[in-house]
PDB file of N, CA and C in Angstrom:
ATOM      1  N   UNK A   1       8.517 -11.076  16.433  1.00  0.00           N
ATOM      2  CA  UNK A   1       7.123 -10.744  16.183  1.00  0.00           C
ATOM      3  C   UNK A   1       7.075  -9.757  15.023  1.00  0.00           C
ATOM      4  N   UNK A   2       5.915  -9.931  14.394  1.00  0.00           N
ATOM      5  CA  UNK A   2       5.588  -9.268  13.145  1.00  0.00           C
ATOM      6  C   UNK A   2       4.605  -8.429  13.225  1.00  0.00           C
ATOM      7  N   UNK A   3       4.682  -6.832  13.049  1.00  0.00           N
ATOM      8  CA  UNK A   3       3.487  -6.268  12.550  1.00  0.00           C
ATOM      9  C   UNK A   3       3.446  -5.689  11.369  1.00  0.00           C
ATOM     10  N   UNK A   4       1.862  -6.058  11.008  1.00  0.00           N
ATOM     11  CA  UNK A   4       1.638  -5.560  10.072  1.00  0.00           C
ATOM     12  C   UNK A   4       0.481  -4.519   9.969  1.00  0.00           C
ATOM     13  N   UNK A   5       1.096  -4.232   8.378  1.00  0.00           N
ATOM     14  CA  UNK A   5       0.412  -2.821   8.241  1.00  0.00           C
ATOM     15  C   UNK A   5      -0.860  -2.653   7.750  1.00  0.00           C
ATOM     16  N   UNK A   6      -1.540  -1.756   7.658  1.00  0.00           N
ATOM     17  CA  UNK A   6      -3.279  -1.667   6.939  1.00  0.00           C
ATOM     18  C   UNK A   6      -2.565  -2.289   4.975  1.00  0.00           C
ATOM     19  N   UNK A   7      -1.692  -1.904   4.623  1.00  0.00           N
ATOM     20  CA  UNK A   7      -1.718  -2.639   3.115  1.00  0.00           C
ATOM     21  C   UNK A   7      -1.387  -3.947   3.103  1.00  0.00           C
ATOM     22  N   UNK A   8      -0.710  -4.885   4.390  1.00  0.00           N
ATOM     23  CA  UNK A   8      -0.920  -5.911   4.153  1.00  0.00           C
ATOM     24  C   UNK A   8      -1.961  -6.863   4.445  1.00  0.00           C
ATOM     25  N   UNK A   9      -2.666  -6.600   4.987  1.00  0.00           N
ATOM     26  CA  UNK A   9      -3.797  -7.099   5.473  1.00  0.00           C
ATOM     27  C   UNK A   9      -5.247  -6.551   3.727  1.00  0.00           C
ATOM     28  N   UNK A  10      -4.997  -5.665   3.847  1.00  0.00           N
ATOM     29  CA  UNK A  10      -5.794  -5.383   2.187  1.00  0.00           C
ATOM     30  C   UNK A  10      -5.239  -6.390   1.172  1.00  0.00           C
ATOM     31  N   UNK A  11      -3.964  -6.767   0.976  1.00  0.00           N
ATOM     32  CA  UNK A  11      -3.278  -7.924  -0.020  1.00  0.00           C
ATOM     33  C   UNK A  11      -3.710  -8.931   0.511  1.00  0.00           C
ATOM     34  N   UNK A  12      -3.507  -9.502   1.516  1.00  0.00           N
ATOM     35  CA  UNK A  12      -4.160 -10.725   1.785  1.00  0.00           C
ATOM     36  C   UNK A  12      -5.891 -11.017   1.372  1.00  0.00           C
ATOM     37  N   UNK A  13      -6.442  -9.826   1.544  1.00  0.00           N
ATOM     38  CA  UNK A  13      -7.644  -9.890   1.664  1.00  0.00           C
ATOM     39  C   UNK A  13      -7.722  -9.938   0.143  1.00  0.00           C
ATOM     40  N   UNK A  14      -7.589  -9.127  -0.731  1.00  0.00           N
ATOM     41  CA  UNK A  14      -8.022  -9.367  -1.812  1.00  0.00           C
ATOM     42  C   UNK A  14      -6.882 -10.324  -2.940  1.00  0.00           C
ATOM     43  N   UNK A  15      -6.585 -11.035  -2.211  1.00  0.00           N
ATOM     44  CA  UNK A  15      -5.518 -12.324  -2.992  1.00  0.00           C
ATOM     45  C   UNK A  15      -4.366 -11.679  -3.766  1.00  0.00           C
ATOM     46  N   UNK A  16      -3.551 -10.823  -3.363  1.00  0.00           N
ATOM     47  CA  UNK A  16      -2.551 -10.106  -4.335  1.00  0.00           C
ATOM     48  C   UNK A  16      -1.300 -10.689  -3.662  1.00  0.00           C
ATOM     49  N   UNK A  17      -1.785 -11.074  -1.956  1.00  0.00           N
ATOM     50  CA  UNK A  17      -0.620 -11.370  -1.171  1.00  0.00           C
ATOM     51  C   UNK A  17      -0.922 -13.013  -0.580  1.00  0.00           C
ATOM     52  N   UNK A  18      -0.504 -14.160  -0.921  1.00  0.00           N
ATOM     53  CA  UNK A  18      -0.794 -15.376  -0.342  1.00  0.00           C
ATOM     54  C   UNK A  18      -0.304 -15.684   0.988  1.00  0.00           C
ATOM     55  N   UNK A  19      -1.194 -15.681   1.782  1.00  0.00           N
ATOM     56  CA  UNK A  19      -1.652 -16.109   3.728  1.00  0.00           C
ATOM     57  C   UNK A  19       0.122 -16.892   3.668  1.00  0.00           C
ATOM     58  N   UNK A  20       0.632 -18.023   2.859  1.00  0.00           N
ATOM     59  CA  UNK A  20       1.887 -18.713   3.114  1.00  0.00           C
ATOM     60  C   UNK A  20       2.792 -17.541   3.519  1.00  0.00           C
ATOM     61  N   UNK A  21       3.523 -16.715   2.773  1.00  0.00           N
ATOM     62  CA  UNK A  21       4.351 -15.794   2.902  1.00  0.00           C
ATOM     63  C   UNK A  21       4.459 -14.861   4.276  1.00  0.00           C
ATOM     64  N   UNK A  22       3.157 -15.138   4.875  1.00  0.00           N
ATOM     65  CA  UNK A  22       3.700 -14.952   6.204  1.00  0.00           C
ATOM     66  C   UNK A  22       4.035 -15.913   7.216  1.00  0.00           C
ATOM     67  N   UNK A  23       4.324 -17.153   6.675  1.00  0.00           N
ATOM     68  CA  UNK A  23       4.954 -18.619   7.318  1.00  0.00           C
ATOM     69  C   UNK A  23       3.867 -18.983   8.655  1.00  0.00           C
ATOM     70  N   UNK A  24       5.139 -19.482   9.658  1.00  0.00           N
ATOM     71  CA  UNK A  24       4.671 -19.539  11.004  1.00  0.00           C
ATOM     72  C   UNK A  24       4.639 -18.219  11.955  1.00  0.00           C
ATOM     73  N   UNK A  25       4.987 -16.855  11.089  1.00  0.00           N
ATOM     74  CA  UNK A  25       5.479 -15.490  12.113  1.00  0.00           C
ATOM     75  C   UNK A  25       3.892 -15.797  13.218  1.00  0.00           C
ATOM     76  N   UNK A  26       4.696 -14.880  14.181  1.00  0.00           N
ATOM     77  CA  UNK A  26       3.524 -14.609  15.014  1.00  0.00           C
ATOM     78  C   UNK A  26       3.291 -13.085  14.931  1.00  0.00           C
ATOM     79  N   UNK A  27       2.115 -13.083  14.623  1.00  0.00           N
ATOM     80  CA  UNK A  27       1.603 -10.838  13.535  1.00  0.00           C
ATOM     81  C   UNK A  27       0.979 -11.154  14.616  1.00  0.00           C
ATOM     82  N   UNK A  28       1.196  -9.555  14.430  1.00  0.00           N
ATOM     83  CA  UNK A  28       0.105  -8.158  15.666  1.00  0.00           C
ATOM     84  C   UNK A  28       0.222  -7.550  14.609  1.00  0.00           C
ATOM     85  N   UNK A  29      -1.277  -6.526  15.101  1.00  0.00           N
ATOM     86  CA  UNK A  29      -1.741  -5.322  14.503  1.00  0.00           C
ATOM     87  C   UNK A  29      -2.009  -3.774  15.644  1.00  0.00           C
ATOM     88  N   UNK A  30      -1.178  -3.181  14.671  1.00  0.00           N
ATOM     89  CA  UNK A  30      -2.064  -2.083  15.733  1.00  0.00           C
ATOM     90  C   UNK A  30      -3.453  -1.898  15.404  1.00  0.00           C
ATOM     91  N   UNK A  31      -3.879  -1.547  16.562  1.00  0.00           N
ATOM     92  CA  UNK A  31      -5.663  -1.020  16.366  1.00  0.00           C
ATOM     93  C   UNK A  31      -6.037  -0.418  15.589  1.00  0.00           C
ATOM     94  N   UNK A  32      -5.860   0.846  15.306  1.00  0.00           N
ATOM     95  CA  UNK A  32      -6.051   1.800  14.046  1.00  0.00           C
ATOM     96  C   UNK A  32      -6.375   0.911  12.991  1.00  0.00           C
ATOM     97  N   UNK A  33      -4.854  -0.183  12.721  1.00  0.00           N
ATOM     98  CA  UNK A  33      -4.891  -1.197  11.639  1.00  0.00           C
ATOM     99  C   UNK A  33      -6.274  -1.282  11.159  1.00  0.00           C
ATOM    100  N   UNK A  34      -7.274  -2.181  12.177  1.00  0.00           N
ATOM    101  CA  UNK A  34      -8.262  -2.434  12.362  1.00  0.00           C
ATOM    102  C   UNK A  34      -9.340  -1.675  11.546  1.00  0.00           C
ATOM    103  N   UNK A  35      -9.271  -0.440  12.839  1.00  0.00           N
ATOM    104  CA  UNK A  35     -10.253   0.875  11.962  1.00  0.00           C
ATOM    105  C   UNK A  35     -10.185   0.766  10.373  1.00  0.00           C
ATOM    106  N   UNK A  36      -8.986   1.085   9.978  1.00  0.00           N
ATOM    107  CA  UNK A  36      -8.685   1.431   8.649  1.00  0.00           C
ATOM    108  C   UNK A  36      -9.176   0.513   7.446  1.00  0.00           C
ATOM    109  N   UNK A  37      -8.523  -1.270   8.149  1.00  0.00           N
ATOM    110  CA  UNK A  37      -9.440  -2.039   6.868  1.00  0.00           C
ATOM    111  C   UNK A  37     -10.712  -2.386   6.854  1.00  0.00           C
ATOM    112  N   UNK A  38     -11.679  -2.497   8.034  1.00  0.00           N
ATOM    113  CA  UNK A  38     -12.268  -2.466   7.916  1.00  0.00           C
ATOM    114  C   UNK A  38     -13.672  -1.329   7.856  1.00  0.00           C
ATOM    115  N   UNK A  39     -12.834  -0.625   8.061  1.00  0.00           N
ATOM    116  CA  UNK A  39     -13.517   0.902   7.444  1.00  0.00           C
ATOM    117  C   UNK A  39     -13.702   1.576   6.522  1.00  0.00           C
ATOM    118  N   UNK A  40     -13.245   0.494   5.493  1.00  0.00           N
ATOM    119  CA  UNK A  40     -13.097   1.445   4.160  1.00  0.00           C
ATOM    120  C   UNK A  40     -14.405   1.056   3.844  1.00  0.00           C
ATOM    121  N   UNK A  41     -15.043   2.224   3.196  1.00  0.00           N
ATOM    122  CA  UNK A  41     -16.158   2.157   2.804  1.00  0.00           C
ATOM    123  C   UNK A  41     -16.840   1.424   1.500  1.00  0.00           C
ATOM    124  N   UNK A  42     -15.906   0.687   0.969  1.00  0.00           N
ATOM    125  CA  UNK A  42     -16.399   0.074  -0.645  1.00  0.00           C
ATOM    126  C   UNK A  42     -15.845  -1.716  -0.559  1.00  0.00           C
ATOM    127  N   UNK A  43     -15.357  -1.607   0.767  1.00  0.00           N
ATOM    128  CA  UNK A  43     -15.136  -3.233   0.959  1.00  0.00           C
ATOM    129  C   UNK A  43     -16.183  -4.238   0.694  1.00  0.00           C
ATOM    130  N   UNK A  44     -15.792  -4.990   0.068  1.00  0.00           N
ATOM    131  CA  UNK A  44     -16.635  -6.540  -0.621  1.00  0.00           C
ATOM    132  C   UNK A  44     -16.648  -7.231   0.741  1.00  0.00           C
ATOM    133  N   UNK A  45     -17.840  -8.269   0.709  1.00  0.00           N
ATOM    134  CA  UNK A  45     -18.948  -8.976   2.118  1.00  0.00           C
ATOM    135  C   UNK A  45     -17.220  -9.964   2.262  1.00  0.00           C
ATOM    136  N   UNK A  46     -16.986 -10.602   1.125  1.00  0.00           N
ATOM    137  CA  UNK A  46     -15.515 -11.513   1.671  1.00  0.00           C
ATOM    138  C   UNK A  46     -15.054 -11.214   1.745  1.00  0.00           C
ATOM    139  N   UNK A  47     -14.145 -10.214   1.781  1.00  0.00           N
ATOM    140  CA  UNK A  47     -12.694  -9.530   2.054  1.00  0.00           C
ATOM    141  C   UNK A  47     -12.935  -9.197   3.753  1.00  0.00           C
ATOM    142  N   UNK A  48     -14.111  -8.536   3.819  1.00  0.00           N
ATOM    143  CA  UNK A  48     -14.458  -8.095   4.950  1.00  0.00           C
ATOM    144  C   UNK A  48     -14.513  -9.535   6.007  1.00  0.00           C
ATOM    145  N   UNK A  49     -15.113 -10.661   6.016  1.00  0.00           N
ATOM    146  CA  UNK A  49     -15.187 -11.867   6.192  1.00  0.00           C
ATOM    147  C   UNK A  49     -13.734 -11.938   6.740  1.00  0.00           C
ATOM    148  N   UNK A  50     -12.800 -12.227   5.569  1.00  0.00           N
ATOM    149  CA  UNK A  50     -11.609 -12.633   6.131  1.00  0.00           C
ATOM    150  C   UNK A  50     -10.328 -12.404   6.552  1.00  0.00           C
ATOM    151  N   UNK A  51     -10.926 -10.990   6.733  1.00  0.00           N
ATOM    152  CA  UNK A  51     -10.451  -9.842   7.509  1.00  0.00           C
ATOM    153  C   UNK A  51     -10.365 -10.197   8.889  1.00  0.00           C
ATOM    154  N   UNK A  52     -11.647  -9.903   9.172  1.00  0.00           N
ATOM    155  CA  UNK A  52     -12.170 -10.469  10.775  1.00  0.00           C
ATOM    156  C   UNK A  52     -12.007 -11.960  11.317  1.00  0.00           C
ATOM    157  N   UNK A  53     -11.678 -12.903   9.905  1.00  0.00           N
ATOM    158  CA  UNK A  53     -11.034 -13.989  10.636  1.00  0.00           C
ATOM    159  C   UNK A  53      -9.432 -13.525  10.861  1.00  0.00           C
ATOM    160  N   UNK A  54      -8.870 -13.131   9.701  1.00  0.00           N
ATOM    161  CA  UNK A  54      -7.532 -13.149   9.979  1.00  0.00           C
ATOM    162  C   UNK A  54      -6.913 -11.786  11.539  1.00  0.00           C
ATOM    163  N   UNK A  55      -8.073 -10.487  11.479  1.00  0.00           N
ATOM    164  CA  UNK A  55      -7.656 -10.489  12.704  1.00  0.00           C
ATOM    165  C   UNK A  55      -7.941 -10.606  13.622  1.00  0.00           C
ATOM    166  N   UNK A  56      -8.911 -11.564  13.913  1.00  0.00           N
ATOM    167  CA  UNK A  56      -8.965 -12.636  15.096  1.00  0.00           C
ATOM    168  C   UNK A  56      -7.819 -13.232  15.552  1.00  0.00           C
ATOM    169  N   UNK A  57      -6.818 -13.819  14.127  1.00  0.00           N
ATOM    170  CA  UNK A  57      -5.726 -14.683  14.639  1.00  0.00           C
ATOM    171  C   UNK A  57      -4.554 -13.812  14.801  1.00  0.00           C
ATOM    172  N   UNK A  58      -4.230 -12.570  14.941  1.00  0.00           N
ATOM    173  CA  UNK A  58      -3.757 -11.860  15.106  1.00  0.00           C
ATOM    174  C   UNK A  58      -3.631 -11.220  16.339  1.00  0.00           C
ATOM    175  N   UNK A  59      -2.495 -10.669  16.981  1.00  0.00           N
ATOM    176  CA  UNK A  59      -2.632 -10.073  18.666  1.00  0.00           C
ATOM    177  C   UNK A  59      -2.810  -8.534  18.471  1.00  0.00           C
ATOM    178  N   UNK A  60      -3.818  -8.159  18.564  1.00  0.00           N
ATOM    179  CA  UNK A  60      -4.210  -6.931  18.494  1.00  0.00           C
ATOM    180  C   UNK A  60      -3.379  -5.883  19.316  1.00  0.00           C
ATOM    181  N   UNK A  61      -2.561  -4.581  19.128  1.00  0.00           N
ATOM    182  CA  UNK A  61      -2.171  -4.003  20.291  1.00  0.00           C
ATOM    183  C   UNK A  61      -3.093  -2.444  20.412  1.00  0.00           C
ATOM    184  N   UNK A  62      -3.111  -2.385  21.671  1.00  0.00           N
ATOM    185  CA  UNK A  62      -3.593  -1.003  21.551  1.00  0.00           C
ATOM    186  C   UNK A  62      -2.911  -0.286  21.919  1.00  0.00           C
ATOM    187  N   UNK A  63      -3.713   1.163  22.105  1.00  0.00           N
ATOM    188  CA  UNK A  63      -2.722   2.645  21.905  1.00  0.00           C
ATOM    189  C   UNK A  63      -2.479   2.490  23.653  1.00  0.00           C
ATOM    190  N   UNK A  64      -1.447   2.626  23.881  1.00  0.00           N
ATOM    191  CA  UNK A  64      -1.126   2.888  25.456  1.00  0.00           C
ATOM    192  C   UNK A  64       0.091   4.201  25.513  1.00  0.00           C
ATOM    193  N   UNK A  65       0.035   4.535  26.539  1.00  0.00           N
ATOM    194  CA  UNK A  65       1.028   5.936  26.842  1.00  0.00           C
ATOM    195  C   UNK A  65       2.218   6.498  26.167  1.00  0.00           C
ATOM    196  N   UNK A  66       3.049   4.744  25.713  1.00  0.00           N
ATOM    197  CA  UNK A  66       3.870   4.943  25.340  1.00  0.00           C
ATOM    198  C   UNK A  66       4.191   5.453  23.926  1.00  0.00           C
ATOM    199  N   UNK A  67       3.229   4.680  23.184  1.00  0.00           N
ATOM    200  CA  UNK A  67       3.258   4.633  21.903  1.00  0.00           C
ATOM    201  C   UNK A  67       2.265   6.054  21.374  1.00  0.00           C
ATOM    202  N   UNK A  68       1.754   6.906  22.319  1.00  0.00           N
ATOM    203  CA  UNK A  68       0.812   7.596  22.135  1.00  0.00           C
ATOM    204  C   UNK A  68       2.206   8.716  22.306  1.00  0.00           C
ATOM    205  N   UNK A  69       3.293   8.915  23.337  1.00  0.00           N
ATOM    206  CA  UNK A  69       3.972   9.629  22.693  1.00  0.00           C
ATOM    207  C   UNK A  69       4.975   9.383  21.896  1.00  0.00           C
ATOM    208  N   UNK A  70       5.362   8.161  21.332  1.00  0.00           N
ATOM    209  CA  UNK A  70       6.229   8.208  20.349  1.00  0.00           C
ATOM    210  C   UNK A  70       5.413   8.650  19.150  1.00  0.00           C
ATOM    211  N   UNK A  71       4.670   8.421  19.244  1.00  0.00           N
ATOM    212  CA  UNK A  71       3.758   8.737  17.631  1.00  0.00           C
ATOM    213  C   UNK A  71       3.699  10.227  17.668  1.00  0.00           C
ATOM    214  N   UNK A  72       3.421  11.016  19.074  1.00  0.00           N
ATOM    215  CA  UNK A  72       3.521  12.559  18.814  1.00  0.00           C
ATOM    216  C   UNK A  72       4.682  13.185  18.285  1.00  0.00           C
ATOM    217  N   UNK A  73       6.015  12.033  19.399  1.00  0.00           N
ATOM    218  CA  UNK A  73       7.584  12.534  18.567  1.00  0.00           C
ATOM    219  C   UNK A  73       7.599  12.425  16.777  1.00  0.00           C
ATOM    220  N   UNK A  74       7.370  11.319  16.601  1.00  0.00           N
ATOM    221  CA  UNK A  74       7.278  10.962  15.106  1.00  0.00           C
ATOM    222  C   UNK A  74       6.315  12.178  14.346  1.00  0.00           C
ATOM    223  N   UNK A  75       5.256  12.603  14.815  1.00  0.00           N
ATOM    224  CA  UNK A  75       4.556  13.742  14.002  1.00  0.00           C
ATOM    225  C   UNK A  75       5.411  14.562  13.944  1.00  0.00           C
ATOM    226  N   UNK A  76       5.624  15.249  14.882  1.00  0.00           N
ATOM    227  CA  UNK A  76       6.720  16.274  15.031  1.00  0.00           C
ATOM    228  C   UNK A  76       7.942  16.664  14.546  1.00  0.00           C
ATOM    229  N   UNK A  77       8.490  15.321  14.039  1.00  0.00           N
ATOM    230  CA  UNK A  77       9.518  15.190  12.992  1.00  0.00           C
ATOM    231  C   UNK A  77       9.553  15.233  11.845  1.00  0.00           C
ATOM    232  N   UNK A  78       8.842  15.085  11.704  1.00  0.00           N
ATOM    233  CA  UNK A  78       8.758  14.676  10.175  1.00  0.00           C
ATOM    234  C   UNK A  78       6.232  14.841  10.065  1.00  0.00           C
ATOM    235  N   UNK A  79       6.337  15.094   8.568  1.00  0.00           N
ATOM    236  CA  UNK A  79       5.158  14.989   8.300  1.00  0.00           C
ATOM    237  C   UNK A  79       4.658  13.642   7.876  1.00  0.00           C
ATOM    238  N   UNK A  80       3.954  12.896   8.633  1.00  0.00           N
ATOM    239  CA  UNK A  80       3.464  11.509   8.902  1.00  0.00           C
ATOM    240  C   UNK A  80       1.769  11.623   9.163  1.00  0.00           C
ATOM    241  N   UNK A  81       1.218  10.787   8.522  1.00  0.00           N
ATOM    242  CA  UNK A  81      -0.292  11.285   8.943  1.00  0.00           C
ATOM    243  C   UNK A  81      -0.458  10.632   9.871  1.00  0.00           C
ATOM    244  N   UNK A  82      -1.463  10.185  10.638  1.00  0.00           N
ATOM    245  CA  UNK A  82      -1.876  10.002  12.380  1.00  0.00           C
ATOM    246  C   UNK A  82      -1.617   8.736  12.658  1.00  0.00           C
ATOM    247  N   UNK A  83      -2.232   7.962  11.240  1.00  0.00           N
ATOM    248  CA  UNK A  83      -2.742   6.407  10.875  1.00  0.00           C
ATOM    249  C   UNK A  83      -1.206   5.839  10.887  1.00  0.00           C
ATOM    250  N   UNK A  84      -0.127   6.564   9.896  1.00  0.00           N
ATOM    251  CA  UNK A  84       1.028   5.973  10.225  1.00  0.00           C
ATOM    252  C   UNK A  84       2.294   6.148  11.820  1.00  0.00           C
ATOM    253  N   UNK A  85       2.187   7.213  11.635  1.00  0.00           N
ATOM    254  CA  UNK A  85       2.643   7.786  13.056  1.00  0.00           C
ATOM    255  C   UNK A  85       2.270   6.509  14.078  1.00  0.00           C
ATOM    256  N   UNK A  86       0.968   6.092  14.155  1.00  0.00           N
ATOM    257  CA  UNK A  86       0.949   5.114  15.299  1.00  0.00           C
ATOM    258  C   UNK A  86       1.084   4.034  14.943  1.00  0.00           C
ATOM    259  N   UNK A  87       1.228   3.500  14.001  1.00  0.00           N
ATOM    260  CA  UNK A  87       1.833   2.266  13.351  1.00  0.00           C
ATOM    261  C   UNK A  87       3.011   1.784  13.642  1.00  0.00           C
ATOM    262  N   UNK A  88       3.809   3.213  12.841  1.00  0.00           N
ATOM    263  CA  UNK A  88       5.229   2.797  13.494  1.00  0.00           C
ATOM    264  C   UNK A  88       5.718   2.845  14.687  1.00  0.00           C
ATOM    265  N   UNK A  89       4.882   3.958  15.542  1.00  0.00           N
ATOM    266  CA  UNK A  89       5.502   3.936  16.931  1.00  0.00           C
ATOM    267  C   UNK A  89       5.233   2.333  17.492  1.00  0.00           C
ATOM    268  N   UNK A  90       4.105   2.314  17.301  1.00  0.00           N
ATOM    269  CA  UNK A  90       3.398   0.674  17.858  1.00  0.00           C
ATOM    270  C   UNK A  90       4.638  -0.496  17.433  1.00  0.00           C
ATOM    271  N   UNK A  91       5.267  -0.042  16.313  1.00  0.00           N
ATOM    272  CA  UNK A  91       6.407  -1.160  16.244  1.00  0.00           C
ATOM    273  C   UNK A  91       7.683  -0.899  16.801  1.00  0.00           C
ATOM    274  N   UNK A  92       7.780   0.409  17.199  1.00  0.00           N
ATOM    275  CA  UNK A  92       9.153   0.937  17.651  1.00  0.00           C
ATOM    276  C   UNK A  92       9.092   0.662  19.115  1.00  0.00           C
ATOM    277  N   UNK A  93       8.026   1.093  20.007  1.00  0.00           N
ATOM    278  CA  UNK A  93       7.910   0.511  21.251  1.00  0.00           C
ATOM    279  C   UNK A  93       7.775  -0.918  21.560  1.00  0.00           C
ATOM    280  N   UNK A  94       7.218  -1.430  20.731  1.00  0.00           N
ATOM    281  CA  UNK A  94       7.560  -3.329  21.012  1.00  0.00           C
ATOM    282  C   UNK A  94       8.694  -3.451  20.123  1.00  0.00           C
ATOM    283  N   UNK A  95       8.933  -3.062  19.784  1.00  0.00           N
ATOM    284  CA  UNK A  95      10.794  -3.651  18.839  1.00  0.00           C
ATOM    285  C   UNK A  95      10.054  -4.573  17.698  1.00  0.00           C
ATOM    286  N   UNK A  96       8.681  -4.639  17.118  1.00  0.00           N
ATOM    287  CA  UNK A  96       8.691  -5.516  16.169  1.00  0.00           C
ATOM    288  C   UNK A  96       9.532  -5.091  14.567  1.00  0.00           C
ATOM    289  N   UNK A  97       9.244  -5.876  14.007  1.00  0.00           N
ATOM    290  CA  UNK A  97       9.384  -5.276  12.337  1.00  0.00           C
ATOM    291  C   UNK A  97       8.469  -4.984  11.866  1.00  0.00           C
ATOM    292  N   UNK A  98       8.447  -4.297  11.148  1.00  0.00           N
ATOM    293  CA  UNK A  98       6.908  -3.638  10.385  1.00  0.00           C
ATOM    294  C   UNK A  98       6.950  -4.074   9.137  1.00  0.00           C
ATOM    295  N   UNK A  99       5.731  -4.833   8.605  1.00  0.00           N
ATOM    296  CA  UNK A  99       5.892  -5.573   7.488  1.00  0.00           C
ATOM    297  C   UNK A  99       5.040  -4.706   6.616  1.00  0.00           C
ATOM    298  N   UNK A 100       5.012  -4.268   5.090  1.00  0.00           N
ATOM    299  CA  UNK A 100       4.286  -3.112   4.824  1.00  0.00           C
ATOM    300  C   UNK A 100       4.272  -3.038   3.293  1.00  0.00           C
ATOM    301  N   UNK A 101       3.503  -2.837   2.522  1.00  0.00           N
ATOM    302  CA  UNK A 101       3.934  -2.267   0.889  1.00  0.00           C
ATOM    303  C   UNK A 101       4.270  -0.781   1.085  1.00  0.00           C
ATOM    304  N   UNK A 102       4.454  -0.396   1.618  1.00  0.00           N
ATOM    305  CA  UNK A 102       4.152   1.246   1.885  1.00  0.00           C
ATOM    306  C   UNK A 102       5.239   1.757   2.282  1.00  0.00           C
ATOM    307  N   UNK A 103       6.591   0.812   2.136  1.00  0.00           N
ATOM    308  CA  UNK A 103       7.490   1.117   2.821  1.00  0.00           C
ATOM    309  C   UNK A 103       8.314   2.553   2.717  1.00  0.00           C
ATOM    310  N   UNK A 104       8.206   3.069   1.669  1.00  0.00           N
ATOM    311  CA  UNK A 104       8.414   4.651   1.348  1.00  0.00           C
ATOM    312  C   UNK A 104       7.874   5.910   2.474  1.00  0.00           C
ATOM    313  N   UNK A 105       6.666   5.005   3.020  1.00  0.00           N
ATOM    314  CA  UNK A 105       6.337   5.897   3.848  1.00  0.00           C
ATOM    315  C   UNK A 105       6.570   6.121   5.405  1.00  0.00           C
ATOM    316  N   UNK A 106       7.573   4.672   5.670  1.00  0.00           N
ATOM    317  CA  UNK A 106       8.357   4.876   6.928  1.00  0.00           C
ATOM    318  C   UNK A 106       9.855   4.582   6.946  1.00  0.00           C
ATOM    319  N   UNK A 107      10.215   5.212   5.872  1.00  0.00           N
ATOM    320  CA  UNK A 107      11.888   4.894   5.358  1.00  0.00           C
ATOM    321  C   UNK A 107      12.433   5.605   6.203  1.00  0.00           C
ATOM    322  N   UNK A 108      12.135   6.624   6.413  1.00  0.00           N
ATOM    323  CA  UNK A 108      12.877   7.874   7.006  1.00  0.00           C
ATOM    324  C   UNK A 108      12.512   7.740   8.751  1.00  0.00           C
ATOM    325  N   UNK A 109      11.749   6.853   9.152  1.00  0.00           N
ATOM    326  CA  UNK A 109      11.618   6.753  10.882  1.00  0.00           C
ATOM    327  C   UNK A 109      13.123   6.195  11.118  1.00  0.00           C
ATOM    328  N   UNK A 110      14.093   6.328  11.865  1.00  0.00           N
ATOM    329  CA  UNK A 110      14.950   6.153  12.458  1.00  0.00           C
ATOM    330  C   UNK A 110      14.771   4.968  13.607  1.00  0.00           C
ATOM    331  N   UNK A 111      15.518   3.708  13.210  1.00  0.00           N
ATOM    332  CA  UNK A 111      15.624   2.365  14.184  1.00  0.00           C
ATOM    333  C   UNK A 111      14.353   1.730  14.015  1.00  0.00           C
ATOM    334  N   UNK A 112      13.659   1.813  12.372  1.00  0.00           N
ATOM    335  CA  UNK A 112      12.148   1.147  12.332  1.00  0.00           C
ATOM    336  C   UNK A 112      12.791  -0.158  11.641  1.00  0.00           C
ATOM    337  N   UNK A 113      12.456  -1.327  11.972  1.00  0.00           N
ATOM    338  CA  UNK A 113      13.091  -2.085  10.697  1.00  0.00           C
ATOM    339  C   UNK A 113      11.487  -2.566   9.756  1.00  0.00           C
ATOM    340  N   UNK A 114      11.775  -2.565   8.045  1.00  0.00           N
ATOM    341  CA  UNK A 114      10.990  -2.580   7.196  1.00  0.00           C
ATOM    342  C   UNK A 114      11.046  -3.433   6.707  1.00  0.00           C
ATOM    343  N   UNK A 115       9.951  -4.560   6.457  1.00  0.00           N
ATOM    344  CA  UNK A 115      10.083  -5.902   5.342  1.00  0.00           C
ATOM    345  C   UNK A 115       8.787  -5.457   4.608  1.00  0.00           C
ATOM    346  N   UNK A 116       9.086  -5.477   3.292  1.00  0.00           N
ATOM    347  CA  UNK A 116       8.123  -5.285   1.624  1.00  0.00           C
ATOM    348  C   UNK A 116       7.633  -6.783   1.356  1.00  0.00           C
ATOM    349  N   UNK A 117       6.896  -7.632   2.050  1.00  0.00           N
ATOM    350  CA  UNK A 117       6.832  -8.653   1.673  1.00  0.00           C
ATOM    351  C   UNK A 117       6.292  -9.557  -0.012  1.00  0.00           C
ATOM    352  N   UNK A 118       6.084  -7.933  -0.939  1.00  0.00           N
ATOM    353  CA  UNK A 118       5.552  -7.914  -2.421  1.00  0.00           C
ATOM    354  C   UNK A 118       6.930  -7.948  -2.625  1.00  0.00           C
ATOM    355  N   UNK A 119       8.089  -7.411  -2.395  1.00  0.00           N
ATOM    356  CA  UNK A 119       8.984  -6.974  -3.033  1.00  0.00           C
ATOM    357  C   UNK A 119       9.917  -8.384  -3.638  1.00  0.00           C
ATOM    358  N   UNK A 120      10.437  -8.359  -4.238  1.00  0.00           N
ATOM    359  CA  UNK A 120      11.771 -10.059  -4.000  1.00  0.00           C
ATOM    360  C   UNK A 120      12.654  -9.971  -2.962  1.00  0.00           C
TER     361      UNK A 120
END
């Protein structure tokens, strides 16, 4: 299983990242995810559109006990803002991979595994 992050879901949305490249995976999002893209305040009527289709087809996870304290461990370690902190915990407690452009910003979580799907 695949999760992904608030920048890949922004690439898809605004065509930088093509829907193929994530094959047949089966993606989850954490919730926050959610908040974040579609919260940005200057989002275009289609992006927003196919947002909400794409995470429709997506398994949404939410914040539960566990991941609510790995994300506190992860603050605590290291300086992580809130949005990522529960990202990665959300992938560290289900064992997914975290798929991400942003990968600089969870290099340093310990046992996270990272795919750059912009990268080669």
């Amino acid at each position: 299983m695949i999760l992904l992050d608030t920048s890949i879901f922004i690439y898809l949305a605004n065509g930088t990242l093509a829907a193929e490249t994530l094959g047949g995976s089966e993606l989850a999002f954490a919730s926050i995810t959610r908040i974040e893209a579609l919260g940005y305040g200057q989002i275009k009527a289609a992006e927003q559109s196919y947002l909400e289709e794409l995470f429709e087809e997506c398994e949404q996870l939410d914040l539960d006990e566990d991941v609510i304290q790995r994300a506190i461990r992860l603050r605590q370690q290291s300086e992580m803002t809130l949005d990522d902190a529960i990202i990665a915990a959300t992938a560290l407690v289900r064992g997914y991979e975290l798929w991400t452009a942003n990968t600089e910003d969870f290099s340093h979580v310990e046992g996270l595994r990272l795919k750059n799907p912009l990268s080669p």
